[in-house]
C-alpha atoms as a PDB file:
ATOM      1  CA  UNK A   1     162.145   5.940  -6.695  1.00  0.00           C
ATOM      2  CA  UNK A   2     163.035   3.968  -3.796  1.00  0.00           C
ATOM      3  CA  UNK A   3     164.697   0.905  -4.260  1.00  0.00           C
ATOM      4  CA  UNK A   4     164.037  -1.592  -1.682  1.00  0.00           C
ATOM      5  CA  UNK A   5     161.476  -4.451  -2.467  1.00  0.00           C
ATOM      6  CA  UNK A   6     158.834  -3.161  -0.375  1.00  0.00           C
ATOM      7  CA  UNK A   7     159.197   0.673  -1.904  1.00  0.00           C
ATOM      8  CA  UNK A   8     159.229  -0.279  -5.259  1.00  0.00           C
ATOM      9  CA  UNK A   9     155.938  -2.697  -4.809  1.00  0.00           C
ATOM     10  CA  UNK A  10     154.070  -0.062  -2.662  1.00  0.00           C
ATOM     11  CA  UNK A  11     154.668   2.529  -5.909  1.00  0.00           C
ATOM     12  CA  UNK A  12     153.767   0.211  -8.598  1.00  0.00           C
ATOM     13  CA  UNK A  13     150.606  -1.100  -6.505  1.00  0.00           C
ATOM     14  CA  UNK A  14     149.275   2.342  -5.800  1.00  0.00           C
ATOM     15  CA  UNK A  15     149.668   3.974  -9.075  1.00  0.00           C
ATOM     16  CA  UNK A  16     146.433   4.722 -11.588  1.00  0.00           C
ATOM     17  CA  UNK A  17     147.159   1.594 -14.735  1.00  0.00           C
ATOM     18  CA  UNK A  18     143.740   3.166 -16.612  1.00  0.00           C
ATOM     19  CA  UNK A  19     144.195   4.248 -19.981  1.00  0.00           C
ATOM     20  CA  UNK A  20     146.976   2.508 -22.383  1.00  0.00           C
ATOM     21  CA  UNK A  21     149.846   4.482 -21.756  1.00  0.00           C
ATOM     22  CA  UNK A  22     153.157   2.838 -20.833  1.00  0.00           C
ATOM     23  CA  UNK A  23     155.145   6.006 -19.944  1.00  0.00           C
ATOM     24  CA  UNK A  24     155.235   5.255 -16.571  1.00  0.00           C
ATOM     25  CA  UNK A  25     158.045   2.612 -17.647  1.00  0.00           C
ATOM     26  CA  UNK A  26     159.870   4.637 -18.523  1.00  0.00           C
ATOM     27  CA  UNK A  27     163.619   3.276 -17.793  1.00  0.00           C
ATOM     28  CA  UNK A  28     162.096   0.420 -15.676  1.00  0.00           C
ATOM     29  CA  UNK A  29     161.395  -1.833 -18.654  1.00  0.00           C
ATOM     30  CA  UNK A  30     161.607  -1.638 -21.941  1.00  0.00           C
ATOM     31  CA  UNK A  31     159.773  -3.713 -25.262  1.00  0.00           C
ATOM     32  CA  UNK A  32     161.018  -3.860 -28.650  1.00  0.00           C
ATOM     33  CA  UNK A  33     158.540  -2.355 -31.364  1.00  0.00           C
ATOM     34  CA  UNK A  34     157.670  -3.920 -34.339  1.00  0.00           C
ATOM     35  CA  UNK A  35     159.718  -2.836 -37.552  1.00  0.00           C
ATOM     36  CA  UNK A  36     156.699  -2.156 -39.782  1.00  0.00           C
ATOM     37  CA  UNK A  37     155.755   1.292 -37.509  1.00  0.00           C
ATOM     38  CA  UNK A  38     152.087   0.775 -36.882  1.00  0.00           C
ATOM     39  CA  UNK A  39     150.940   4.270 -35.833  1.00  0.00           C
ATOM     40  CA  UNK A  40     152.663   5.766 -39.084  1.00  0.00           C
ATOM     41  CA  UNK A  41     150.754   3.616 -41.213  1.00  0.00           C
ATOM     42  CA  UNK A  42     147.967   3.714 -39.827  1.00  0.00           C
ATOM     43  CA  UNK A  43     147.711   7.065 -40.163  1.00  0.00           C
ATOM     44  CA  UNK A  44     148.570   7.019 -43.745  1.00  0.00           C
ATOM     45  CA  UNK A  45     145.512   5.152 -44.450  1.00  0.00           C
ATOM     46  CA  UNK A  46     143.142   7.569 -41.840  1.00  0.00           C
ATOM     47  CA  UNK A  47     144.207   9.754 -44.738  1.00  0.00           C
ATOM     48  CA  UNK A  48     143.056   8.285 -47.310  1.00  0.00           C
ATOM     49  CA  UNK A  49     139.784   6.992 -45.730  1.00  0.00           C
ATOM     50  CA  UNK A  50     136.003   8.792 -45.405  1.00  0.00           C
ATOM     51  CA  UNK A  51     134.798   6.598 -42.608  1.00  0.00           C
ATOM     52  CA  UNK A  52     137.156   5.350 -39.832  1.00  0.00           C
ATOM     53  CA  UNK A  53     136.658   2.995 -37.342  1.00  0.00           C
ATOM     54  CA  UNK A  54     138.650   1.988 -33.979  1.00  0.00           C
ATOM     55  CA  UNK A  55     137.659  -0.922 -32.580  1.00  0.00           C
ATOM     56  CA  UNK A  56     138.993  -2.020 -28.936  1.00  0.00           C
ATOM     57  CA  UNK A  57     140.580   1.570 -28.566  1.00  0.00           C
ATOM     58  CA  UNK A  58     141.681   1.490 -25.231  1.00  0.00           C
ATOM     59  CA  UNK A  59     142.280   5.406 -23.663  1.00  0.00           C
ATOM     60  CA  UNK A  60     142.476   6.081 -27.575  1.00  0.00           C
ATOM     61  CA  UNK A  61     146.386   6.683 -27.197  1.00  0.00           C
ATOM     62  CA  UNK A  62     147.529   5.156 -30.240  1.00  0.00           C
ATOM     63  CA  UNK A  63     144.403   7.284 -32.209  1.00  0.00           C
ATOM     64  CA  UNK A  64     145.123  10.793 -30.228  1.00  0.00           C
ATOM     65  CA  UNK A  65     149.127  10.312 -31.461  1.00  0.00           C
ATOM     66  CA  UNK A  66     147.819   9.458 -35.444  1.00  0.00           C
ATOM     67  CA  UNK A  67     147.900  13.460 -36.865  1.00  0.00           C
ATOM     68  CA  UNK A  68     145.631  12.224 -39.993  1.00  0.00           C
ATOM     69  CA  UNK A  69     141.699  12.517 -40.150  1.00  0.00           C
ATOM     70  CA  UNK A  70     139.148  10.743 -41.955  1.00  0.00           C
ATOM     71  CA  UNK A  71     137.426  12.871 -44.676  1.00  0.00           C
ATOM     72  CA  UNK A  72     133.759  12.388 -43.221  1.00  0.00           C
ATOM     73  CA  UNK A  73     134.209  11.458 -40.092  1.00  0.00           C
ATOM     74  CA  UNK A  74     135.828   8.550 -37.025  1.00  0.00           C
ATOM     75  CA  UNK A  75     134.715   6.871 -34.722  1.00  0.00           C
ATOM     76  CA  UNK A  76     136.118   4.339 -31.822  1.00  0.00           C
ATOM     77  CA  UNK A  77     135.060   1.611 -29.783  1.00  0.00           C
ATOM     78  CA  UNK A  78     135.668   0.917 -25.990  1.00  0.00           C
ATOM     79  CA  UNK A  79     133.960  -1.226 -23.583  1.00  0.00           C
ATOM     80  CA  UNK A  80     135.771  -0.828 -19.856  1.00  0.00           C
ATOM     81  CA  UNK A  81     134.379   2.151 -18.383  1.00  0.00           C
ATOM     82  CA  UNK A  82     138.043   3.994 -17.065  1.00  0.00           C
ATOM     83  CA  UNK A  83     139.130   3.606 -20.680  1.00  0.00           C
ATOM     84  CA  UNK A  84     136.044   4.896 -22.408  1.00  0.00           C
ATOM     85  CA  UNK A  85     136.768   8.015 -20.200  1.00  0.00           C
ATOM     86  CA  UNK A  86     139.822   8.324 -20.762  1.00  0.00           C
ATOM     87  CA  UNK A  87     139.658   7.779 -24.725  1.00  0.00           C
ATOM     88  CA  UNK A  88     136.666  10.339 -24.724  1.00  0.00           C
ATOM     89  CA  UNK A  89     139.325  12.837 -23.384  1.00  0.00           C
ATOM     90  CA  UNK A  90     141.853  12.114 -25.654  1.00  0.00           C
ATOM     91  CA  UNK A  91     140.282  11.962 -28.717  1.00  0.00           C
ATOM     92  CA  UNK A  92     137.934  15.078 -28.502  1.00  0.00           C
ATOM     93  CA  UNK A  93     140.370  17.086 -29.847  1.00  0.00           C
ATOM     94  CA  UNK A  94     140.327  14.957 -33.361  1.00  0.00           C
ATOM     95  CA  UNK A  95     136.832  15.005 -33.328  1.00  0.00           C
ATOM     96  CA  UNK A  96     136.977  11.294 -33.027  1.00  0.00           C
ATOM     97  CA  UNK A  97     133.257   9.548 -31.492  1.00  0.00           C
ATOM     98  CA  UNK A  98     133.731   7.439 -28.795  1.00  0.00           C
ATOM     99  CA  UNK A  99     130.838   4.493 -28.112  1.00  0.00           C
ATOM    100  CA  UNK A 100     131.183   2.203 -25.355  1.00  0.00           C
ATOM    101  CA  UNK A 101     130.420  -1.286 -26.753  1.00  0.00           C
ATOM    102  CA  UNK A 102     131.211  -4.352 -24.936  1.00  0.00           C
ATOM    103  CA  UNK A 103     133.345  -5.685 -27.529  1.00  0.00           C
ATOM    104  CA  UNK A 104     130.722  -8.940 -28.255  1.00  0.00           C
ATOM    105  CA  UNK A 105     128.658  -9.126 -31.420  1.00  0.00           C
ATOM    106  CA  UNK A 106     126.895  -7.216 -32.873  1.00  0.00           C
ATOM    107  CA  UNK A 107     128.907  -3.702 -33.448  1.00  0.00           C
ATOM    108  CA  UNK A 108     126.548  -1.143 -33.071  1.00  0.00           C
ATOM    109  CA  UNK A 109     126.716  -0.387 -36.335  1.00  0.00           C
ATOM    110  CA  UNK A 110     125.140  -0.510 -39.935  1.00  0.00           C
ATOM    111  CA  UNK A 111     126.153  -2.845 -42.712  1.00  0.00           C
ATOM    112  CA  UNK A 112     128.964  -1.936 -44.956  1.00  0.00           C
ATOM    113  CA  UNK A 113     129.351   1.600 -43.073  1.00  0.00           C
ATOM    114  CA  UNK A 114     133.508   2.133 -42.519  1.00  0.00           C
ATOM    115  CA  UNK A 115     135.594   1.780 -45.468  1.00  0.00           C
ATOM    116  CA  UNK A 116     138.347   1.383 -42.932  1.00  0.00           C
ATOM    117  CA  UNK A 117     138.710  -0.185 -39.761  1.00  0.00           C
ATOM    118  CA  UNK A 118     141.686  -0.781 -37.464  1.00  0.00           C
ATOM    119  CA  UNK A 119     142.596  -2.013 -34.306  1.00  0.00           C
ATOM    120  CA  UNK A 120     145.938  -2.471 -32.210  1.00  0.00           C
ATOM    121  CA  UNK A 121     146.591  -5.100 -29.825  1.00  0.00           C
ATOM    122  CA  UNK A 122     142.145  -6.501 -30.003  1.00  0.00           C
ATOM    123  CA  UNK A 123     141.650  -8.840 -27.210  1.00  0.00           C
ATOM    124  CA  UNK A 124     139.290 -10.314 -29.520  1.00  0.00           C
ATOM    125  CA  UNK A 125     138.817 -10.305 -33.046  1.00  0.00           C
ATOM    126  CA  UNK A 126     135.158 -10.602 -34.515  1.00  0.00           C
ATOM    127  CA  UNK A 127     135.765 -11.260 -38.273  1.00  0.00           C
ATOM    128  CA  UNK A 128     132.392 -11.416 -39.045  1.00  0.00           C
ATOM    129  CA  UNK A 129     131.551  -8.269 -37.528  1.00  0.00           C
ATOM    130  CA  UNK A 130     134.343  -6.621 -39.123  1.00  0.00           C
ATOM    131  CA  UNK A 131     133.474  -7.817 -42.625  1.00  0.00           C
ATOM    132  CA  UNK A 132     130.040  -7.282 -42.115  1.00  0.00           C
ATOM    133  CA  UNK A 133     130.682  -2.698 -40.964  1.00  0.00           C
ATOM    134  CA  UNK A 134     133.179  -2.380 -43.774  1.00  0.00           C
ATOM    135  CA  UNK A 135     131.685  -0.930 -47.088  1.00  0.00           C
ATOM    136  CA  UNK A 136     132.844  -3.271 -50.288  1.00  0.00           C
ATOM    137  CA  UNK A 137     136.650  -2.287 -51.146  1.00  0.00           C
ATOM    138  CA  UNK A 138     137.428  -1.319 -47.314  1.00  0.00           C
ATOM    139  CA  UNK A 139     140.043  -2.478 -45.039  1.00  0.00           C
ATOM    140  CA  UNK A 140     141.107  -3.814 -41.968  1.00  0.00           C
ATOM    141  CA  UNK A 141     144.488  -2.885 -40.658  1.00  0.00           C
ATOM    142  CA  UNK A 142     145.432  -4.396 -37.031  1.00  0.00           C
ATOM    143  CA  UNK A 143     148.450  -4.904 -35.226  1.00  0.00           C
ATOM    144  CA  UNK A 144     148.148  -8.354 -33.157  1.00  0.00           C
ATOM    145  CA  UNK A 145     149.414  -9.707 -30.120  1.00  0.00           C
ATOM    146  CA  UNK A 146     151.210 -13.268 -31.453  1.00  0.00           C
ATOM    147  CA  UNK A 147     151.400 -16.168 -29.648  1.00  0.00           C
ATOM    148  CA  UNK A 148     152.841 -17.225 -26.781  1.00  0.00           C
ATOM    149  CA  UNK A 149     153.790 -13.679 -25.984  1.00  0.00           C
ATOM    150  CA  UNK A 150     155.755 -13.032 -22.957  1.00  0.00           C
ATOM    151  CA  UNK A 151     155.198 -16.685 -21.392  1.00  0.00           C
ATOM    152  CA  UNK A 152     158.455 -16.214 -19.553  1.00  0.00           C
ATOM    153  CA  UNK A 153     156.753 -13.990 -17.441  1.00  0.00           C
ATOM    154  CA  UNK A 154     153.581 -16.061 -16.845  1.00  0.00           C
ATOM    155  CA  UNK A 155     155.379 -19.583 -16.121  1.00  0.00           C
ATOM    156  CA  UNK A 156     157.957 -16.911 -13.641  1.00  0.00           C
ATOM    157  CA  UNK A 157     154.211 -16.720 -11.539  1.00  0.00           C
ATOM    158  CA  UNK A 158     152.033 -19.679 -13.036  1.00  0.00           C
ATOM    159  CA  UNK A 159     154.500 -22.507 -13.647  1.00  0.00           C
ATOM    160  CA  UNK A 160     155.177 -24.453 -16.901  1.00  0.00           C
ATOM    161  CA  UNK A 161     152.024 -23.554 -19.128  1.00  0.00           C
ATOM    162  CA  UNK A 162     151.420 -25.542 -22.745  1.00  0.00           C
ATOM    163  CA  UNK A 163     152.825 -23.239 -25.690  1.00  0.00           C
ATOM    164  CA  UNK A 164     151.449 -23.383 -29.360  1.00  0.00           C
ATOM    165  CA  UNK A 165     148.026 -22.929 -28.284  1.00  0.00           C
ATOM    166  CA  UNK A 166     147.516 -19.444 -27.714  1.00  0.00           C
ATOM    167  CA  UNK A 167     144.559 -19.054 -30.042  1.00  0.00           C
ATOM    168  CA  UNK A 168     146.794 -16.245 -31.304  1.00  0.00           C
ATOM    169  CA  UNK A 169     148.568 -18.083 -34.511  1.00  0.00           C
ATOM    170  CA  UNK A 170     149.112 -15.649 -37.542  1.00  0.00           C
ATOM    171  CA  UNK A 171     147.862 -18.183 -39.349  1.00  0.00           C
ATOM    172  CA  UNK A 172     144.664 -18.779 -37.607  1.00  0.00           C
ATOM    173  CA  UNK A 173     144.035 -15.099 -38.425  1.00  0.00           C
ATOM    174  CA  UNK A 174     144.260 -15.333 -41.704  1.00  0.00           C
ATOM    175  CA  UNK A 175     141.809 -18.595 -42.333  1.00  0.00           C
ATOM    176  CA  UNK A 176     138.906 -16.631 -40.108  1.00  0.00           C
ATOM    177  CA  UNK A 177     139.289 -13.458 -41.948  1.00  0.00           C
ATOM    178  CA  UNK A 178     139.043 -15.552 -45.543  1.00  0.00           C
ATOM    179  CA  UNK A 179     136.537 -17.404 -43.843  1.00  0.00           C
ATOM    180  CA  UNK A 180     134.295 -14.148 -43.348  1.00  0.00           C
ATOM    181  CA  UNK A 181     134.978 -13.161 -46.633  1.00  0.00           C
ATOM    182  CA  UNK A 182     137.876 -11.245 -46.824  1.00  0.00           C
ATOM    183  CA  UNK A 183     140.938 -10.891 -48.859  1.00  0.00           C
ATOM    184  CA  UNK A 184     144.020 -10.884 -46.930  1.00  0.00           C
ATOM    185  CA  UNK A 185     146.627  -8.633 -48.424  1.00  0.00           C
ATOM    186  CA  UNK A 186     149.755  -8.458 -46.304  1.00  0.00           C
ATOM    187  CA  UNK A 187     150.503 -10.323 -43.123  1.00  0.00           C
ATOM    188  CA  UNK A 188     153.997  -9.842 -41.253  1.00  0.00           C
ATOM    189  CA  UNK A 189     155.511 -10.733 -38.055  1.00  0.00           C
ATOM    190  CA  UNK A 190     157.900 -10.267 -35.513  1.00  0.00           C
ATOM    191  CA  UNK A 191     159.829 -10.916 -32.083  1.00  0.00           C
ATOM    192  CA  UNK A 192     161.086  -8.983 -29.899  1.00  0.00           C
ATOM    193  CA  UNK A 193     162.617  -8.769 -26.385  1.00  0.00           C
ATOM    194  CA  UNK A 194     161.269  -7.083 -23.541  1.00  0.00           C
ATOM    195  CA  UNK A 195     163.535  -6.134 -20.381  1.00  0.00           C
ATOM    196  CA  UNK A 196     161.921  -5.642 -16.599  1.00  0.00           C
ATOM    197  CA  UNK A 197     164.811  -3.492 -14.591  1.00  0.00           C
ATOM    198  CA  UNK A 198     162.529  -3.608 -11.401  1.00  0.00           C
ATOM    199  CA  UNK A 199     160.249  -5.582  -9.843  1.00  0.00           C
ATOM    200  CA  UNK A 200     158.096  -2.603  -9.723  1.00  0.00           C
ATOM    201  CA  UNK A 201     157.518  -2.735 -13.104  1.00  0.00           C
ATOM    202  CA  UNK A 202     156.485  -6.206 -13.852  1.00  0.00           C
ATOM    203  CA  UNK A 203     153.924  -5.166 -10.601  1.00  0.00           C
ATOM    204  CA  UNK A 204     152.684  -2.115 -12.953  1.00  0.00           C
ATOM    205  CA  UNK A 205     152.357  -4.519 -16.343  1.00  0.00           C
ATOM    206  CA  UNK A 206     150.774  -6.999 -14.538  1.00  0.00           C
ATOM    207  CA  UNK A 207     148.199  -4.740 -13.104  1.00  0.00           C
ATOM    208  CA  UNK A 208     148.022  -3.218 -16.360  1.00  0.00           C
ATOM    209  CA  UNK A 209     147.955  -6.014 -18.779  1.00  0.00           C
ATOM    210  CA  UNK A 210     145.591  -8.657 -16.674  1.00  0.00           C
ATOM    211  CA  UNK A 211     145.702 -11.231 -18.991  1.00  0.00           C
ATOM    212  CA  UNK A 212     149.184 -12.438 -18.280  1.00  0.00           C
ATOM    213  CA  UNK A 213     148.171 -13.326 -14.706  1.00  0.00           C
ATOM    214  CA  UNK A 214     144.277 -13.128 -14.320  1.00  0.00           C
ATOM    215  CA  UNK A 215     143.873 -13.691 -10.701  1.00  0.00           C
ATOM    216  CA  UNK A 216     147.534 -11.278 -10.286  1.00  0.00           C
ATOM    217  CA  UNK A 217     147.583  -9.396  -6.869  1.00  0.00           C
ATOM    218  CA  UNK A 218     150.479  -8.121  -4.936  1.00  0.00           C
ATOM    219  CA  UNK A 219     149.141 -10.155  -1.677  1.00  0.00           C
ATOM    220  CA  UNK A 220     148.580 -13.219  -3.348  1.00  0.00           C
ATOM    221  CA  UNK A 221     151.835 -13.587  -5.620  1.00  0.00           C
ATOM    222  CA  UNK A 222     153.926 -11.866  -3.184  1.00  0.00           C
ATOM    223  CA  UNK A 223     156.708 -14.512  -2.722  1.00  0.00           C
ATOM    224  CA  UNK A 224     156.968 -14.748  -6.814  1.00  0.00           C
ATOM    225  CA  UNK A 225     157.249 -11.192  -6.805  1.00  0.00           C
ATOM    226  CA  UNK A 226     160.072 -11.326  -3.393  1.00  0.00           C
ATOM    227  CA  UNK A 227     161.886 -14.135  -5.746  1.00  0.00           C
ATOM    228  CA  UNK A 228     161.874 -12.320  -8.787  1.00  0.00           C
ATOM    229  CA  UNK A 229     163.454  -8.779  -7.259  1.00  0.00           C
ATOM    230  CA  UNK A 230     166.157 -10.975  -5.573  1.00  0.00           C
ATOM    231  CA  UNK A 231     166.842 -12.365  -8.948  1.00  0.00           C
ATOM    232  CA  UNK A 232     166.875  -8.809 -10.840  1.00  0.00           C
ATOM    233  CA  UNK A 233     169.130  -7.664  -7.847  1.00  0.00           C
ATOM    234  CA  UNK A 234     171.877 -10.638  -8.628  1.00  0.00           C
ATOM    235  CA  UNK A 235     171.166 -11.244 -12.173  1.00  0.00           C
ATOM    236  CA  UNK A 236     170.139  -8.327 -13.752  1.00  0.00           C
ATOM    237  CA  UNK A 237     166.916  -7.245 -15.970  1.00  0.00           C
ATOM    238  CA  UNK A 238     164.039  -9.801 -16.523  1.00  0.00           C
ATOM    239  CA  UNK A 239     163.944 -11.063 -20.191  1.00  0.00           C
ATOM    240  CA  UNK A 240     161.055 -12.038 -21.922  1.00  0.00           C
ATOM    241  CA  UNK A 241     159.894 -12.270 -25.405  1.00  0.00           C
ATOM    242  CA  UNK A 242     156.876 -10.737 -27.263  1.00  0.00           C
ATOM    243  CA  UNK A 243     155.366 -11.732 -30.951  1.00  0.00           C
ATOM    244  CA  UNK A 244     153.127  -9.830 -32.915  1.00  0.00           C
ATOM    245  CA  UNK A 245     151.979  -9.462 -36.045  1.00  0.00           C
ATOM    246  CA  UNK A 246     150.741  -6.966 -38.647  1.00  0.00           C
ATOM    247  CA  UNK A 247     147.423  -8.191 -41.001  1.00  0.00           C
ATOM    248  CA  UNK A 248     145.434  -6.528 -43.257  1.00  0.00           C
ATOM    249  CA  UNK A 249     142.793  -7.753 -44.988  1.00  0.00           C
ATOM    250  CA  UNK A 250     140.346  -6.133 -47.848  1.00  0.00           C
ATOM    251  CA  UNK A 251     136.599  -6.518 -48.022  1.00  0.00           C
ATOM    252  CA  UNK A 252     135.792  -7.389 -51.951  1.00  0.00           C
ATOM    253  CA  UNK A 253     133.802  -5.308 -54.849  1.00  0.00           C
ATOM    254  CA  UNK A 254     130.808  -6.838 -55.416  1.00  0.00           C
ATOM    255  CA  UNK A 255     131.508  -9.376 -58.272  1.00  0.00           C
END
């Protein structure tokens, strides 16, 4: 890895960000995870379900790494075109379906089908939907992006940006998923601290993660990016701050 400003931008800019693994960060940045374990109990309930569902699966990582099964069968959603690719490979092996849907109403899917669905990190959440593909008794489990997340590093490129109205509020959550009709059962959140060692890597999770910056290229924000490694160089690792929050949420019996 080379370590002027210039070598560590052409690196991050030229390497593949398709598919939603992080490994490539290895030792250039680093995130706190959540204390409730997501994957692990995720799987425990893959276990215990006959019809799965993944919505928003991305390259199916966080699926491919769950060792449980449905009894009947799972399936998982995708809609950009790299990922669906990428999740199809993954998740062969587990026997896992993968449909590319463009993540907008209406799932392709029947009425009260999956009696669980689950989703990490959904850029959007379609309660309705969701309530309407789970059979009566089933459950949705989804780790969230909170709000505000990481706004240190998009005021660093953006400027000053209002905060507290993300869109993402646990709360919110919870009124539209008892608003389409569902119970919810446990809700939890966290914070946690995430560390960029190189300016590299904020180049890689930018290109990765293109919500933080939409309009993010090396060309255009190259004098942010210029600041920001002689700031890392004198100051040490970028600090930011990520929320996010566990909900699940339980489809009643019928009376």
């Amino acid at each position: 890895m080379g370590n002027s400003f210039g070598e560590l931008i052409a690196e991050a800019a030229a390497v593949d960000v398709a598919g939603w693994d992080f490994s490539w960060l290895d030792g250039r940045a680093t995130e706190e995870r959540p204390p409730w374990g997501y994957q692990k109990l995720m799987g425990e309930r893959i276990g215990r379900a006959a019809l799965a569902l993944d919505i928003q699966t991305g390259g199916g990582e966080v699926l491919a790494g769950v060792p449980q099964r449905a009894g009947k069968a799972m399936v998982a959603t995708e809609s950009w075109p790299p990922n669906v690719k990428r999740a199809q490979e993954n998740l062969r092996a587990k026997g896992v379906v993968v449909v590319a849907d463009e993540d907008e109403p209406p799932l392709p899917f029947a009425d009260g089908t999956f009696d669980l669905v689950t989703s990490r990190h959904p850029v959007t959440v379609h309660w309705g939907e969701i309530a309407r593909v789970l059979a009566p008794g089933g459950t949705y489990f989804s780790q969230q992006v909170g709000p505000d997340t990481g706004h240190e590093v998009y005021e660093f490129f953006l400027g000053p940006q209002p905060l507290g109205e993300s869109g993402r509020e646990p709360g919110l959550a919870r009124a539209e998923a008892e608003q389409a009709g569902l119970e919810v059962v446990d809700l939890r959140t966290a914070e946690l601290k995430m560390e960029f060692f190189d300016v590299g890597a904020m180049v890689y999770f930018l290109r990765k993660v293109i919500w933080f910056v939409p309009d993010f290229t090396v060309e255009k924000y190259r004098a942010r990016l210029k600041a920001l490694h002689e700031r890392i160089q004198a100051e040490g690792p970028f600090v930011a701050h990520s929320r996010r929050f566990l909900i699940e949420a339980r489809k009643p019996e019928p009376g």
